[in-house]
PDB file of N, CA and C in Angstrom:
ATOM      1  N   UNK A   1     -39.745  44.225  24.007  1.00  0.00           N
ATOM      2  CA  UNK A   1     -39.120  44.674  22.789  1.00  0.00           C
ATOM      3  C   UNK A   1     -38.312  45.938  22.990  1.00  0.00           C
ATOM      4  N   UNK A   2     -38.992  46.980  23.875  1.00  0.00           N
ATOM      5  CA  UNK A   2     -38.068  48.001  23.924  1.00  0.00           C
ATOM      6  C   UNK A   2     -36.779  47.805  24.772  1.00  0.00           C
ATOM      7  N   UNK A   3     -36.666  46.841  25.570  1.00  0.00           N
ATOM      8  CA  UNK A   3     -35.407  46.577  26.542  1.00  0.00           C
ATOM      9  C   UNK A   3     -34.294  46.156  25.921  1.00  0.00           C
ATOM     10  N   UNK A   4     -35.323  45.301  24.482  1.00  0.00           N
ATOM     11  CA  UNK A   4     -33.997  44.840  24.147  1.00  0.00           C
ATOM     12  C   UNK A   4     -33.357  45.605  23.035  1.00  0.00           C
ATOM     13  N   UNK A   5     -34.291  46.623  22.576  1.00  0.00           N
ATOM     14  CA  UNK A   5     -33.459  47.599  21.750  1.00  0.00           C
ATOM     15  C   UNK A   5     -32.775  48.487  22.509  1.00  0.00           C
ATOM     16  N   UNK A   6     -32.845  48.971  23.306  1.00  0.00           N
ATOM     17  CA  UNK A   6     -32.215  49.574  24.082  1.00  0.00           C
ATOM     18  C   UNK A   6     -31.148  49.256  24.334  1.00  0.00           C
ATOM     19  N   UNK A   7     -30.983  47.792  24.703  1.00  0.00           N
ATOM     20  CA  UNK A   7     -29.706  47.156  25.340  1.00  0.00           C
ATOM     21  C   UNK A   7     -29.068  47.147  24.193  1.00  0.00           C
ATOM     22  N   UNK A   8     -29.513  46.699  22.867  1.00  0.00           N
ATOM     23  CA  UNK A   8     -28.917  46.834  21.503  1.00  0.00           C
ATOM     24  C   UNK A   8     -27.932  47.944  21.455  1.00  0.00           C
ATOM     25  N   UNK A   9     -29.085  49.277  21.337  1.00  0.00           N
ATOM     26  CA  UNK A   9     -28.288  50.531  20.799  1.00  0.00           C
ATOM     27  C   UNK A   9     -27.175  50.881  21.977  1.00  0.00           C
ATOM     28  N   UNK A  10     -27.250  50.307  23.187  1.00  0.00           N
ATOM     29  CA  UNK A  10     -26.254  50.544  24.332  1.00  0.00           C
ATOM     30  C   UNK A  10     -25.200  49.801  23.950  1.00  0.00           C
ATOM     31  N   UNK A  11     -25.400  48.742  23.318  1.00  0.00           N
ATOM     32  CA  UNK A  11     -24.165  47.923  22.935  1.00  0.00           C
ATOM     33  C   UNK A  11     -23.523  48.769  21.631  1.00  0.00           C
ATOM     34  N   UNK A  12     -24.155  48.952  20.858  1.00  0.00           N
ATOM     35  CA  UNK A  12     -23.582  49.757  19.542  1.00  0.00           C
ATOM     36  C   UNK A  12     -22.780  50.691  19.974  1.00  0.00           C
ATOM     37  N   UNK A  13     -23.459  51.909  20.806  1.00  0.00           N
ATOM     38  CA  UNK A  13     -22.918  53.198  21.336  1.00  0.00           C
ATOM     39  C   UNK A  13     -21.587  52.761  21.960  1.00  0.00           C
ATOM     40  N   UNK A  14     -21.577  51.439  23.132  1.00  0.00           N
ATOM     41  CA  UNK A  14     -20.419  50.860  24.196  1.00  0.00           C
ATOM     42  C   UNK A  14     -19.551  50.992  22.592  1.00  0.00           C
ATOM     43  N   UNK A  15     -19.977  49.841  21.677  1.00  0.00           N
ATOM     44  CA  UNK A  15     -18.679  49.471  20.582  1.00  0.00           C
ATOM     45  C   UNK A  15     -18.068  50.873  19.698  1.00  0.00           C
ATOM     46  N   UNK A  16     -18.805  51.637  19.448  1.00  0.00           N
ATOM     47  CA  UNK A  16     -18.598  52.857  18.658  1.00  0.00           C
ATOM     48  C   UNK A  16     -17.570  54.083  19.672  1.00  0.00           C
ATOM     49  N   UNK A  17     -17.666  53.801  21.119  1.00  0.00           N
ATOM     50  CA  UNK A  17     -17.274  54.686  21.675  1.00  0.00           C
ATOM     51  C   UNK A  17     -15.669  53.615  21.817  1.00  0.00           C
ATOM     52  N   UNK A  18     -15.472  52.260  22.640  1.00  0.00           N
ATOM     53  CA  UNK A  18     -14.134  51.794  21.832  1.00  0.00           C
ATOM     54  C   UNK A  18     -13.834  52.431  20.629  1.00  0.00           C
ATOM     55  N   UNK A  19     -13.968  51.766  19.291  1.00  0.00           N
ATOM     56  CA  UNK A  19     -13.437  52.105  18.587  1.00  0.00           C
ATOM     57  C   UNK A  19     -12.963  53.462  18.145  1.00  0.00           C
ATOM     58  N   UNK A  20     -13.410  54.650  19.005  1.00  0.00           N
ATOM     59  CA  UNK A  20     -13.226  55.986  19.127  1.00  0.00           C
ATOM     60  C   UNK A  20     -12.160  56.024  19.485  1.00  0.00           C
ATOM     61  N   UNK A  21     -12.004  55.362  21.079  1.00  0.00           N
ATOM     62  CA  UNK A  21     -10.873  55.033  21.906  1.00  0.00           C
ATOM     63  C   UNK A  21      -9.634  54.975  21.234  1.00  0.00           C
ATOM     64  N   UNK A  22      -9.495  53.556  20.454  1.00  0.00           N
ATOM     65  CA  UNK A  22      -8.534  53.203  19.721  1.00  0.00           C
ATOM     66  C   UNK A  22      -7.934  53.910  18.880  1.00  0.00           C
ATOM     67  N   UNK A  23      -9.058  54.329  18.005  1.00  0.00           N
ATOM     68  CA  UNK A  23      -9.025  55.904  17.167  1.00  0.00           C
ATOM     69  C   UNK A  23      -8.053  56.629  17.595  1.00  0.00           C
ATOM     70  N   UNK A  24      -8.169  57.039  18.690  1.00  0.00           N
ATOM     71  CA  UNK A  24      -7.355  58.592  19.505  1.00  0.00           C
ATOM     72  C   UNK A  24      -6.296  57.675  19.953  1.00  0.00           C
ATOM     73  N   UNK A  25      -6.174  56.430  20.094  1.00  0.00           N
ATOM     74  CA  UNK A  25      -4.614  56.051  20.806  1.00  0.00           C
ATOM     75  C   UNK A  25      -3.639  56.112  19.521  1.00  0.00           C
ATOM     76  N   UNK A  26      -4.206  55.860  18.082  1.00  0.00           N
ATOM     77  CA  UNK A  26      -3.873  55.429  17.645  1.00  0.00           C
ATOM     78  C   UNK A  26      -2.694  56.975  17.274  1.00  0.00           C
ATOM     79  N   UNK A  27      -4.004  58.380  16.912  1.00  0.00           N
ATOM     80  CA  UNK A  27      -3.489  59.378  16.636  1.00  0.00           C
ATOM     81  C   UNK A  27      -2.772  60.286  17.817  1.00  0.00           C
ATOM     82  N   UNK A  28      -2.774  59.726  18.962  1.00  0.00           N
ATOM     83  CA  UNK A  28      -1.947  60.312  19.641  1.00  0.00           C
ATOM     84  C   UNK A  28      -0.255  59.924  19.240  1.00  0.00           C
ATOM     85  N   UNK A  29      -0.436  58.115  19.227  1.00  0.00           N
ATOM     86  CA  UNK A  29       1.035  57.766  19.226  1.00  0.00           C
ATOM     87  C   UNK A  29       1.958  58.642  17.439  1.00  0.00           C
ATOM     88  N   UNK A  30       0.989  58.362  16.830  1.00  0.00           N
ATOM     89  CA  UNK A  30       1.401  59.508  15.538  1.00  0.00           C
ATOM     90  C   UNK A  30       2.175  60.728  15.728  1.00  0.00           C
ATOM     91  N   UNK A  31       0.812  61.421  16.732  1.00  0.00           N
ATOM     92  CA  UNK A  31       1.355  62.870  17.139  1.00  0.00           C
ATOM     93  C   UNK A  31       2.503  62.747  17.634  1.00  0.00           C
ATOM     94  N   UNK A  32       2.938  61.875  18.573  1.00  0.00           N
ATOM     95  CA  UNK A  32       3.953  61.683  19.498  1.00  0.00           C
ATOM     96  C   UNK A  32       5.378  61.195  18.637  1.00  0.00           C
ATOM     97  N   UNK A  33       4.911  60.433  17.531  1.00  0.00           N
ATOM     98  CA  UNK A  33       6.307  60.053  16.682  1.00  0.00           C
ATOM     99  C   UNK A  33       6.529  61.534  16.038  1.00  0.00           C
ATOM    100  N   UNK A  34       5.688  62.341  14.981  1.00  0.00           N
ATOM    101  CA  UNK A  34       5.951  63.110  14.775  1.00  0.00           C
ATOM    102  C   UNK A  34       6.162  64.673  15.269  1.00  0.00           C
ATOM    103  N   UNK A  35       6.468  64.745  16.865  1.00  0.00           N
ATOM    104  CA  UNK A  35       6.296  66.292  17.366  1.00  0.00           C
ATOM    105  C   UNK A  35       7.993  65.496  18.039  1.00  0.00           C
ATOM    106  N   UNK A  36       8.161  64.209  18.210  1.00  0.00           N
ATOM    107  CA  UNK A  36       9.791  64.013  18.473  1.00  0.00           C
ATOM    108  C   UNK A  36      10.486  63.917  16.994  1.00  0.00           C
ATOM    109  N   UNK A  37      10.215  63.505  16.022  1.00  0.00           N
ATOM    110  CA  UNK A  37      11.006  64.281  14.725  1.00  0.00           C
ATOM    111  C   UNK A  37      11.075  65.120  14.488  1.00  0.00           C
ATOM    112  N   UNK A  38       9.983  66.321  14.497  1.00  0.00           N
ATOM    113  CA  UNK A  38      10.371  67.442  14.874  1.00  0.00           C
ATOM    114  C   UNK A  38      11.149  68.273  15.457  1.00  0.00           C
ATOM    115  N   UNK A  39      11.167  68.032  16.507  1.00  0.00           N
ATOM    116  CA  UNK A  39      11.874  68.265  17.822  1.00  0.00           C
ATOM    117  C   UNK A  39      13.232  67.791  17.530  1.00  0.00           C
ATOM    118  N   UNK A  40      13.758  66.430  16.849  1.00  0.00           N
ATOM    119  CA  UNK A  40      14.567  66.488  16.467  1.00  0.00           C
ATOM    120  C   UNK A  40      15.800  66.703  15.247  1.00  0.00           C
ATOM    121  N   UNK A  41      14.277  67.566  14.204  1.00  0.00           N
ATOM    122  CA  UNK A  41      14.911  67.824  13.051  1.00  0.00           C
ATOM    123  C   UNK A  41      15.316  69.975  13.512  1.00  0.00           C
ATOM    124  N   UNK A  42      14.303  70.193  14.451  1.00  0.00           N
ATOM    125  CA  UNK A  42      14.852  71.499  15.240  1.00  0.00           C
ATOM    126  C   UNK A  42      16.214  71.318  15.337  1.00  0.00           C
ATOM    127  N   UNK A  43      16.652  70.249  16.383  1.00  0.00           N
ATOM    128  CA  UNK A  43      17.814  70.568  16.951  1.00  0.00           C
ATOM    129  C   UNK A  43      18.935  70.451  15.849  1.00  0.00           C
ATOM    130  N   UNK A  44      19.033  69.638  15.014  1.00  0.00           N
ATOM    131  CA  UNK A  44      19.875  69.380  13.577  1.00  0.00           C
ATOM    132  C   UNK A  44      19.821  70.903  12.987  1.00  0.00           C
ATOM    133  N   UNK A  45      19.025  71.578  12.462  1.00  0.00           N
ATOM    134  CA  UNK A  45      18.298  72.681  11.800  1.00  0.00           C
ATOM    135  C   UNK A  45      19.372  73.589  12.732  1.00  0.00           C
ATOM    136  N   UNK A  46      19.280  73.752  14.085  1.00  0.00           N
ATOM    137  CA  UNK A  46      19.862  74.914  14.813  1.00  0.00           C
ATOM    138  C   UNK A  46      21.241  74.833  14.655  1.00  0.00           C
ATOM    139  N   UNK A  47      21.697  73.242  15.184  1.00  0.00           N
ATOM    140  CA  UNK A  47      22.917  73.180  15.080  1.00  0.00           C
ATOM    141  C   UNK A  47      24.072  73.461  13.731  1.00  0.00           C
ATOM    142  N   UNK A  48      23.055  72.810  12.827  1.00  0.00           N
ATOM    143  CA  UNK A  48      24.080  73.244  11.301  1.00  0.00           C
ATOM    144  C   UNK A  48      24.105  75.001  11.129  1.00  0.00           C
ATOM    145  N   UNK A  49      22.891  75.665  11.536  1.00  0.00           N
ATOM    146  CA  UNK A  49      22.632  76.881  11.404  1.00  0.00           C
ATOM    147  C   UNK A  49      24.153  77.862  12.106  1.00  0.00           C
ATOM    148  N   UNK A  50      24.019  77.401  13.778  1.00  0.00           N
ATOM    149  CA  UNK A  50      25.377  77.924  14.158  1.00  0.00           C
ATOM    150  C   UNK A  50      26.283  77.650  13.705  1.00  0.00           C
ATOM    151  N   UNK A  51      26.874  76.107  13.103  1.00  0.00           N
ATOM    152  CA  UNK A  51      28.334  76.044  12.240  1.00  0.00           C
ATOM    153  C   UNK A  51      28.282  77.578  11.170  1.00  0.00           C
ATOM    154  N   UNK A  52      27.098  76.959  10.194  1.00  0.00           N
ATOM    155  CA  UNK A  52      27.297  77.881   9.219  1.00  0.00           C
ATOM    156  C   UNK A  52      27.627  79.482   9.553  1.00  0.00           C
ATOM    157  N   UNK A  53      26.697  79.619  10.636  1.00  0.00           N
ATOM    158  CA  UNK A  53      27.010  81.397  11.327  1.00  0.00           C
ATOM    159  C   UNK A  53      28.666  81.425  11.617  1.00  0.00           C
ATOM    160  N   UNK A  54      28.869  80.412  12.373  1.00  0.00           N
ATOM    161  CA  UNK A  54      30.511  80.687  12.458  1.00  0.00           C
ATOM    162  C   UNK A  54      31.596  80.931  11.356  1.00  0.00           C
ATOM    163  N   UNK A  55      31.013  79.786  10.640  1.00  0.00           N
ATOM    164  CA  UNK A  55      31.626  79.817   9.293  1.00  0.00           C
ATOM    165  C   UNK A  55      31.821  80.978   8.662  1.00  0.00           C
ATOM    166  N   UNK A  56      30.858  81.782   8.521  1.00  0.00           N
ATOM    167  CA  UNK A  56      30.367  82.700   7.884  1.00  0.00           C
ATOM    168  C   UNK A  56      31.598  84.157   8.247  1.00  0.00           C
ATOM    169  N   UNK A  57      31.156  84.075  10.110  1.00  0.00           N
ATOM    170  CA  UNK A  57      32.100  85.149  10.657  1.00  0.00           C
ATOM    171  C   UNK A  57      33.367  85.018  10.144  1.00  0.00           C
ATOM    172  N   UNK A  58      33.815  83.591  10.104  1.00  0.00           N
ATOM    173  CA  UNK A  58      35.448  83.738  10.208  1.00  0.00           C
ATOM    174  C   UNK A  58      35.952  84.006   8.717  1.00  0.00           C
ATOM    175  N   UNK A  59      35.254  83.857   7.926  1.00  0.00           N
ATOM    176  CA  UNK A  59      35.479  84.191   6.874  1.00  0.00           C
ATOM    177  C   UNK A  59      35.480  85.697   6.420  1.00  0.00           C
ATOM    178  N   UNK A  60      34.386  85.766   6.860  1.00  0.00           N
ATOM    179  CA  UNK A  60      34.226  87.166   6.967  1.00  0.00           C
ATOM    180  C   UNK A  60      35.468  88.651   7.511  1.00  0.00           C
ATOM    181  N   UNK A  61      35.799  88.019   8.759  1.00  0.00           N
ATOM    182  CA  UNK A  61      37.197  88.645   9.605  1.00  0.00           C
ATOM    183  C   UNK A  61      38.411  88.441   8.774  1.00  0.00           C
ATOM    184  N   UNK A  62      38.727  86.495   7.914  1.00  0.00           N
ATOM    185  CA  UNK A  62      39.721  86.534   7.461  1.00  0.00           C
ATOM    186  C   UNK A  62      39.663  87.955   6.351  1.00  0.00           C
ATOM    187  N   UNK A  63      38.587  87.966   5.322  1.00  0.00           N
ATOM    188  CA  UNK A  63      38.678  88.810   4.433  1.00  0.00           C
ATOM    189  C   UNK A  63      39.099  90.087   4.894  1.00  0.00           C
ATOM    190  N   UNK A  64      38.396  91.443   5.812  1.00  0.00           N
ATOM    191  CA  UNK A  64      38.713  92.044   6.207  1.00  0.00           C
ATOM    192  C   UNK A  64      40.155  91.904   6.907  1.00  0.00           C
ATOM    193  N   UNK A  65      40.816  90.817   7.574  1.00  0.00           N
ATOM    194  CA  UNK A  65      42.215  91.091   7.563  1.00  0.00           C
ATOM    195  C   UNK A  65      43.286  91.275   6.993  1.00  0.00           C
ATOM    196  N   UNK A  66      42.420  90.318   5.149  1.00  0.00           N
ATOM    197  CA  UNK A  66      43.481  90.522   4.297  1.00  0.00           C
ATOM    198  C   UNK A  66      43.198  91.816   3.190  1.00  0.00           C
ATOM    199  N   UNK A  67      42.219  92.382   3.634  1.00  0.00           N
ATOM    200  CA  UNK A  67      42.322  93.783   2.844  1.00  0.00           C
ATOM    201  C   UNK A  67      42.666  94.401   3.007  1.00  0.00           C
ATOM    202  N   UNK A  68      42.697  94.328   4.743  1.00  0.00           N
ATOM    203  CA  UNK A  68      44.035  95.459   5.460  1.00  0.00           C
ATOM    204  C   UNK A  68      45.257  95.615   5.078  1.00  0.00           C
ATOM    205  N   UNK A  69      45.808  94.021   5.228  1.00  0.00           N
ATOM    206  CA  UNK A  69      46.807  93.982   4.875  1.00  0.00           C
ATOM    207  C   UNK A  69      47.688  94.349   3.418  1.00  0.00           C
ATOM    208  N   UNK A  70      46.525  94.450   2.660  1.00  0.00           N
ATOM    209  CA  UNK A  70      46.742  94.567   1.298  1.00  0.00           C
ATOM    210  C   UNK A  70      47.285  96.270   1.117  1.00  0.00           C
ATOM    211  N   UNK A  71      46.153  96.938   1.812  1.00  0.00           N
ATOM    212  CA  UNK A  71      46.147  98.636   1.903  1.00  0.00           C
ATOM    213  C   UNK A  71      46.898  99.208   3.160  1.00  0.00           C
ATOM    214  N   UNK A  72      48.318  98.056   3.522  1.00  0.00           N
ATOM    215  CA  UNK A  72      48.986  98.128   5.052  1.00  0.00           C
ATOM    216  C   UNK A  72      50.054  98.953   4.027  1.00  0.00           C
ATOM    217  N   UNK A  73      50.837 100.283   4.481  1.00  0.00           N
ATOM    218  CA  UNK A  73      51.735 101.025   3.457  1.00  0.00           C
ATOM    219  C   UNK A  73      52.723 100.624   4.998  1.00  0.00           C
ATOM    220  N   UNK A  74      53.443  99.796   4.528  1.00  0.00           N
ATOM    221  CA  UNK A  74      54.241 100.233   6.258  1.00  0.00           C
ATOM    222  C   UNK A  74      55.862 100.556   5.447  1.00  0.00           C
ATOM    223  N   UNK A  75      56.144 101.005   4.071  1.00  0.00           N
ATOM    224  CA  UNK A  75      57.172 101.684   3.655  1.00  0.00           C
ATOM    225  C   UNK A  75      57.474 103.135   3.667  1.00  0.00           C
ATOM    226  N   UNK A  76      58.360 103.470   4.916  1.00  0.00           N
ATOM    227  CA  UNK A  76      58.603 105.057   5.155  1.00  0.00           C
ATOM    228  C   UNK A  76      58.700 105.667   3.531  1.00  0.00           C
ATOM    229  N   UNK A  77      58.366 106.812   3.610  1.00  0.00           N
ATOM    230  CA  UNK A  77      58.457 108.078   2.114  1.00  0.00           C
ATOM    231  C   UNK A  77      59.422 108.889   2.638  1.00  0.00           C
ATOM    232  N   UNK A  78      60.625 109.169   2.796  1.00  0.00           N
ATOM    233  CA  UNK A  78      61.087 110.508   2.946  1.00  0.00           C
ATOM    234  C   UNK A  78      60.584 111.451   2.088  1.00  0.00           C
ATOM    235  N   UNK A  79      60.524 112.295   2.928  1.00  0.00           N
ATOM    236  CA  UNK A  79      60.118 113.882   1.996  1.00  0.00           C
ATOM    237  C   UNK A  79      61.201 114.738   2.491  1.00  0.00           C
TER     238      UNK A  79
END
């Protein structure tokens, strides 16, 4: 009687430790879909980030060129 409980609970433990198995394949491939969306919502995220930075500068320079130009006196005064 005890051999064969034994062999029992060895079989339970064998099946419980599969289904563990499967368990973790299952949440690895998860991890793995979601740390490459990630990874590729980073690179989207960075890239729009630098347009916008550029964006930002040149706008920035145009303004300052045209305020210059605004406060440019290039008409001689005789005195």
């Amino acid at each position: 009687m005890s051999v064969c409980l034994l062999q029992e609970s060895m079989e339970t433990v064998h099946r419980r430790l599969e289904r563990s198995r499967q368990m973790q394949m299952v949440l690895r491939a998860f991890e793995a879909r979601a740390r490459n969306l990630l990874e590729d919502n980073l690179w989207r995220v960075s890239f729009w980030s630098c347009v916008n930075l550029l964006v930002l500068l040149s706008v920035a320079l145009t303004q300052v060129y045209t305020v210059r130009r605004l406060f440019d006196d290039r008409r001689r005064v005789c005195s």
